[in-house]
Protein backbone atom coordinates (compact mmCIF):
# COMPACT_ATOMS: atom_id res chain seq x y z
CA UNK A 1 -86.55 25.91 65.17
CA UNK A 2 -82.77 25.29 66.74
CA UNK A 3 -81.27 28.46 67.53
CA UNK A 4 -78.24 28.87 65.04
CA UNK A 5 -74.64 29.07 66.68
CA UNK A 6 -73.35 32.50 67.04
CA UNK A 7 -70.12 30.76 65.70
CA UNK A 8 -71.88 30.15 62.78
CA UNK A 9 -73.24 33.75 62.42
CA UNK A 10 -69.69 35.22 63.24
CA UNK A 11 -68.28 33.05 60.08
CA UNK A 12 -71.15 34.66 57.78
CA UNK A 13 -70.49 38.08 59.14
CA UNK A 14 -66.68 37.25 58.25
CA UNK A 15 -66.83 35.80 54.95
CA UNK A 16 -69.81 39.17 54.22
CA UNK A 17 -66.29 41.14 55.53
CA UNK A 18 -63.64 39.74 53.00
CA UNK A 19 -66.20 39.76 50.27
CA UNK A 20 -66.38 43.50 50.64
CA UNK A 21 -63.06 44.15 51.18
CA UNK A 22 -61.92 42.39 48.08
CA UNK A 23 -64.80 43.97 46.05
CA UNK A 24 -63.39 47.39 47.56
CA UNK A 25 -60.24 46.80 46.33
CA UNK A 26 -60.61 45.62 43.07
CA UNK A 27 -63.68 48.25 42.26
CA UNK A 28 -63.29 51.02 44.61
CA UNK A 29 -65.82 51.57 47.91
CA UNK A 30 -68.11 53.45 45.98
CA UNK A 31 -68.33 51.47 42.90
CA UNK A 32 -69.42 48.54 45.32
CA UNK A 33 -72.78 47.32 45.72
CA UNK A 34 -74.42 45.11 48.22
CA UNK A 35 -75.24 42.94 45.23
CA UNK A 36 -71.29 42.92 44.49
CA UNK A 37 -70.95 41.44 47.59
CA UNK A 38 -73.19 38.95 47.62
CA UNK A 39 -72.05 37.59 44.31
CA UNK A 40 -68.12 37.55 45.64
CA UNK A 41 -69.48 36.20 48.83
CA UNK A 42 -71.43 33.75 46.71
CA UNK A 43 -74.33 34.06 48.91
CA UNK A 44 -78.35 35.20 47.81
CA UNK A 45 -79.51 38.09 47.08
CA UNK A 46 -80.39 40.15 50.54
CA UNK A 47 -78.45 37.11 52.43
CA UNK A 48 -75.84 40.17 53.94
CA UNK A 49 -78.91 42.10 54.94
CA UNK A 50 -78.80 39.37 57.84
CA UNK A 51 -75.83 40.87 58.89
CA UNK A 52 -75.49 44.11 57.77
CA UNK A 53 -77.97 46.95 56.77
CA UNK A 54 -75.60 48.54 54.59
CA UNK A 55 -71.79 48.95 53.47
CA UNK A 56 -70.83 51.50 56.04
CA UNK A 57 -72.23 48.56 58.95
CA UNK A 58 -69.86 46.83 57.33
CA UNK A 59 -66.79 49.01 57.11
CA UNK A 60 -67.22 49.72 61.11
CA UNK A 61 -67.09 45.89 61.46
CA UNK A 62 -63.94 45.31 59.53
CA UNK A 63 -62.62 48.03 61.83
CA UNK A 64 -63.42 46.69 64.81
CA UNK A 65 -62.68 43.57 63.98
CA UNK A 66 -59.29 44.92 62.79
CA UNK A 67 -58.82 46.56 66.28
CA UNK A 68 -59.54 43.41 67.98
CA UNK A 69 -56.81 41.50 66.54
CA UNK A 70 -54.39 43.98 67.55
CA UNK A 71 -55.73 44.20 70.98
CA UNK A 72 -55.23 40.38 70.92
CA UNK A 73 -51.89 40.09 69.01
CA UNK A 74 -50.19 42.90 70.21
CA UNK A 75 -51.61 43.08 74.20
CA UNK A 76 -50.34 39.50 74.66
CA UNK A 77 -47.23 40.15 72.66
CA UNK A 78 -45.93 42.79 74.91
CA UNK A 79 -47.42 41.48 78.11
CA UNK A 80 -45.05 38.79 77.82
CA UNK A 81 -42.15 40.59 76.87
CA UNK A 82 -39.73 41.35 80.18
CA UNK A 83 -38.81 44.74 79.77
CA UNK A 84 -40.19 47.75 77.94
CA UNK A 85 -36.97 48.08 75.59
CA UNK A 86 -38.10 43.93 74.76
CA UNK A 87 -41.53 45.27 74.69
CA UNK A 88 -40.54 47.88 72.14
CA UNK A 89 -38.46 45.31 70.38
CA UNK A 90 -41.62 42.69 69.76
CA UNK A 91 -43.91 45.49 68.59
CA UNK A 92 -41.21 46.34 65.92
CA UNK A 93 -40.92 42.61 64.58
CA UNK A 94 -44.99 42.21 65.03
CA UNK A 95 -45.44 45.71 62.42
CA UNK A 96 -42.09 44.54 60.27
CA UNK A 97 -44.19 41.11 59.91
CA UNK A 98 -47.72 42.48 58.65
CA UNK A 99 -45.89 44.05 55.89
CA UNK A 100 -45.48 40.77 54.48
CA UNK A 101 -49.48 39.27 55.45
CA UNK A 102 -50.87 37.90 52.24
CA UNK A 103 -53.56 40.28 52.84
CA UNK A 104 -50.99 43.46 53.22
CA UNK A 105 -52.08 45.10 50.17
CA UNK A 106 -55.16 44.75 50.07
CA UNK A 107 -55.98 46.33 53.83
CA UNK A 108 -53.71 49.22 52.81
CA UNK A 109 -55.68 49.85 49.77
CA UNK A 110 -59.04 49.61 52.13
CA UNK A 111 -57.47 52.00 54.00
CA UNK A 112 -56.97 54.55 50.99
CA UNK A 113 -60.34 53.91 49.73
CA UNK A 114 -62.41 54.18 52.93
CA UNK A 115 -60.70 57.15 54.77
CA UNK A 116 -62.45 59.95 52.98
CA UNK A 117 -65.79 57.98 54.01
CA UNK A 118 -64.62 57.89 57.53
CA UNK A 119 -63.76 61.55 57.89
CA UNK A 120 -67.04 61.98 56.52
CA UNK A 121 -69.14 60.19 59.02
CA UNK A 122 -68.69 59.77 62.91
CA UNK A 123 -69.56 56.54 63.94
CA UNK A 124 -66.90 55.00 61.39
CA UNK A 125 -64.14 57.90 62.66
CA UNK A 126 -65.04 56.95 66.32
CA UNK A 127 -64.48 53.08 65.53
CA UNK A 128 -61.06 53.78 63.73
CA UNK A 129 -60.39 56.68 66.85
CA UNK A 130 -60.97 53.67 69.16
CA UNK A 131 -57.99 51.69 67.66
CA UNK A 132 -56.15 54.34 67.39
CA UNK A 133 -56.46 55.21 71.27
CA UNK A 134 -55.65 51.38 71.79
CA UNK A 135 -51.91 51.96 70.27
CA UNK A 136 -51.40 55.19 71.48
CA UNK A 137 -51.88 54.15 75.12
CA UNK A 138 -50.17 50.79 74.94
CA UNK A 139 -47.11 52.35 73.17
CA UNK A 140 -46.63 55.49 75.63
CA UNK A 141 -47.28 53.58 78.39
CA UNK A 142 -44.29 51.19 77.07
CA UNK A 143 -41.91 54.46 75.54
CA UNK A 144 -42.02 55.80 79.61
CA UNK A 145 -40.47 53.13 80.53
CA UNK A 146 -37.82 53.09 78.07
CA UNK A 147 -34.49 55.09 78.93
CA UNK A 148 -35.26 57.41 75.04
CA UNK A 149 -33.82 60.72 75.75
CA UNK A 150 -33.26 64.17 73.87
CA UNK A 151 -29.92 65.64 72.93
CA UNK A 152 -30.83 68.18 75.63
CA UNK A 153 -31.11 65.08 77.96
CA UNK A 154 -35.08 65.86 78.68
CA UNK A 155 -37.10 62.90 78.44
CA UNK A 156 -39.33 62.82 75.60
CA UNK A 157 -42.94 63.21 76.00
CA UNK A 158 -44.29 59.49 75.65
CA UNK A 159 -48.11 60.51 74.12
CA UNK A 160 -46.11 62.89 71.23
CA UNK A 161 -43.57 60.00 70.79
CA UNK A 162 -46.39 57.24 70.30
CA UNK A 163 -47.82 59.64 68.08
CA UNK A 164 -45.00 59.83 65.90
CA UNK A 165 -44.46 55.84 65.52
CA UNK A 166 -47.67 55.76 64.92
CA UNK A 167 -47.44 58.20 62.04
CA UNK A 168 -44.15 56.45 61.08
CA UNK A 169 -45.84 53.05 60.57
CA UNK A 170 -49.16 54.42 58.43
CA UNK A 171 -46.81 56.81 56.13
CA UNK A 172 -44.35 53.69 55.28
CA UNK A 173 -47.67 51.31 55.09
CA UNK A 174 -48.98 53.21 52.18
CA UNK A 175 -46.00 53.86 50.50
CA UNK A 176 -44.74 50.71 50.11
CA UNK A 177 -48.16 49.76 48.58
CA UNK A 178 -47.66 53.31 46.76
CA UNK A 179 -43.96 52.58 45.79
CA UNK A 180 -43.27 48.89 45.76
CA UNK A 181 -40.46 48.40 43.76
CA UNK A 182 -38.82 51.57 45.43
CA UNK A 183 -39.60 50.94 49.57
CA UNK A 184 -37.97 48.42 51.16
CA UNK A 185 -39.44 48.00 54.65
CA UNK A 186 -37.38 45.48 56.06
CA UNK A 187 -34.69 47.73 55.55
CA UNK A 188 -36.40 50.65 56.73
CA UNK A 189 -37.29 48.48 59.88
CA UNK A 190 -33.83 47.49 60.64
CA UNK A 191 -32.75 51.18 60.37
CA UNK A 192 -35.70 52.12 62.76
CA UNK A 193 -34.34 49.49 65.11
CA UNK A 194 -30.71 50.56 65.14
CA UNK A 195 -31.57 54.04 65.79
CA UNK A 196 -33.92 52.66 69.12
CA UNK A 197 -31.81 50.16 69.95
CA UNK A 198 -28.82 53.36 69.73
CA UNK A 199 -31.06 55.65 71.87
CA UNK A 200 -31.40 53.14 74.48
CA UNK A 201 -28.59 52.65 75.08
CA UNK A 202 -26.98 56.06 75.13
CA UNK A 203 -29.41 56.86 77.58
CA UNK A 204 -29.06 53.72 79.97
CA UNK A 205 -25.34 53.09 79.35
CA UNK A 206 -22.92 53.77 82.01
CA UNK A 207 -22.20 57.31 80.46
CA UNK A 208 -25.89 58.46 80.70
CA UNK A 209 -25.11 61.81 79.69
CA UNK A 210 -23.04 61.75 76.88
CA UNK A 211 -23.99 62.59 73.30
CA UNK A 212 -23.30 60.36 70.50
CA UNK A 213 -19.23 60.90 69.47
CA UNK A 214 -18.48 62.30 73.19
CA UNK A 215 -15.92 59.60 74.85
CA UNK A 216 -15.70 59.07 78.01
CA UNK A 217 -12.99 60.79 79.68
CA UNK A 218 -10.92 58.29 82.20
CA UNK A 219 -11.48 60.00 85.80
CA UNK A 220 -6.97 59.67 85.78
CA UNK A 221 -7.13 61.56 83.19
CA UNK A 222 -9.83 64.42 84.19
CA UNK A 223 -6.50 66.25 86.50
CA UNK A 224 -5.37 69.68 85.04
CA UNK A 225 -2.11 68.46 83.14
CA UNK A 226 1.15 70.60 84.47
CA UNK A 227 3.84 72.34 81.66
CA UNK A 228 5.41 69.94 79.59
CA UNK A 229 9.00 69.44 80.58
């Protein structure tokens, strides 16, 4: 008997993955069955038991396979920016553009529905931990190397800083799903932008200690001024 391509397998295990997540959304993760799936799959009965021995073997693969298409996209993307503040740049267009993915809404509404489950069992918080870990190292390792300073002039701590874009980008993901009509994200995105792009450069400008509204004073200028005449 031929052996069968592991291409081949890998496009099973896919279309098993989009089945699921489309039954998830439209019935809820625990409403699901393996039969559901096989029926929106439009394979035989037991035919996912090939690939998967249950649902949660097959929420820990849309995971990973979710982390490895950032670790592709978003690596590469920022490897071949020239700078960090590019760098930083390009991972703000790559997260403006997924909010506009024809399958947006749907992953966000996986998201909703499967959390609980993954707080509930290890293996599945350990495979969402590992993507996690992915963009927290990739953006503080990028945020050190961008001039981002405090009002006090301290640098900011890059690990807390990742943290909180990362928190930034999962609040607005769910509610613009959440809110539709009321979130604009591109907007939001262009305001998160400005305020970077602002930070920057108060921090790398020529007048690296200044705080926004505080001119620079002309060095002619800086003499004590004698009694007026």
């Amino acid at each position: 008997m031929p052996k069968v391509p592991s291409s081949y397998l890998e496009a099973r295990r896919s279309e098993v993955m989009d089945a699921a997540i489309r039954c998830t959304v439209r019935n809820g993760l625990h409403q699901t069955t393996m039969q559901d799936i096989c029926e929106e799959a439009g394979l035989s009965s037991g035919a996912p038991y090939r690939y998967f021995d249950n649902k949660d073997e097959i929420l820990r693969a849309i995971i990973e396979r979710g982390t490895q298409r950032v670790q592709d996209v978003l690596g590469g993307m920022i490897e071949a920016a020239p700078d960090a503040v590019s760098a930083l740049d390009v991972l703000t267009e790559f997260e403006a553009a997924a909010f506009h993915e024809s399958d947006f809404e749907d992953l966000v509404r996986l998201d909703i529905e499967s959390w609980p489950e993954i707080l509930r069992h290890r293996d599945l918080g350990d495979a969402l931990r590992e993507r996690l870990a992915f963009q927290r190292a990739v953006l503080a390792d990028m945020l050190q190397n961008v001039p981002i300073a405090s009002a006090d002039h301290e640098p900011y701590d890059p690990d807390a800083l990742a943290n909180l874009l990362i928190a930034f980008i999962l609040g607005l993901r769910f509610l613009s799903v959440l809110d539709s009509e009321g979130v604009d994200s591109d907007a939001v995105f262009s305001i998160f932008k400005r305020v970077l792009a602002d930070q920057a450069g108060l921090t790398s400008g020529k007048n690296e200690g200044s705080l926004p509204g505080e001119a620079e004073v002309p060095e002619s200028q800086e003499t004590e001024e004698g009694p007026p005449p």
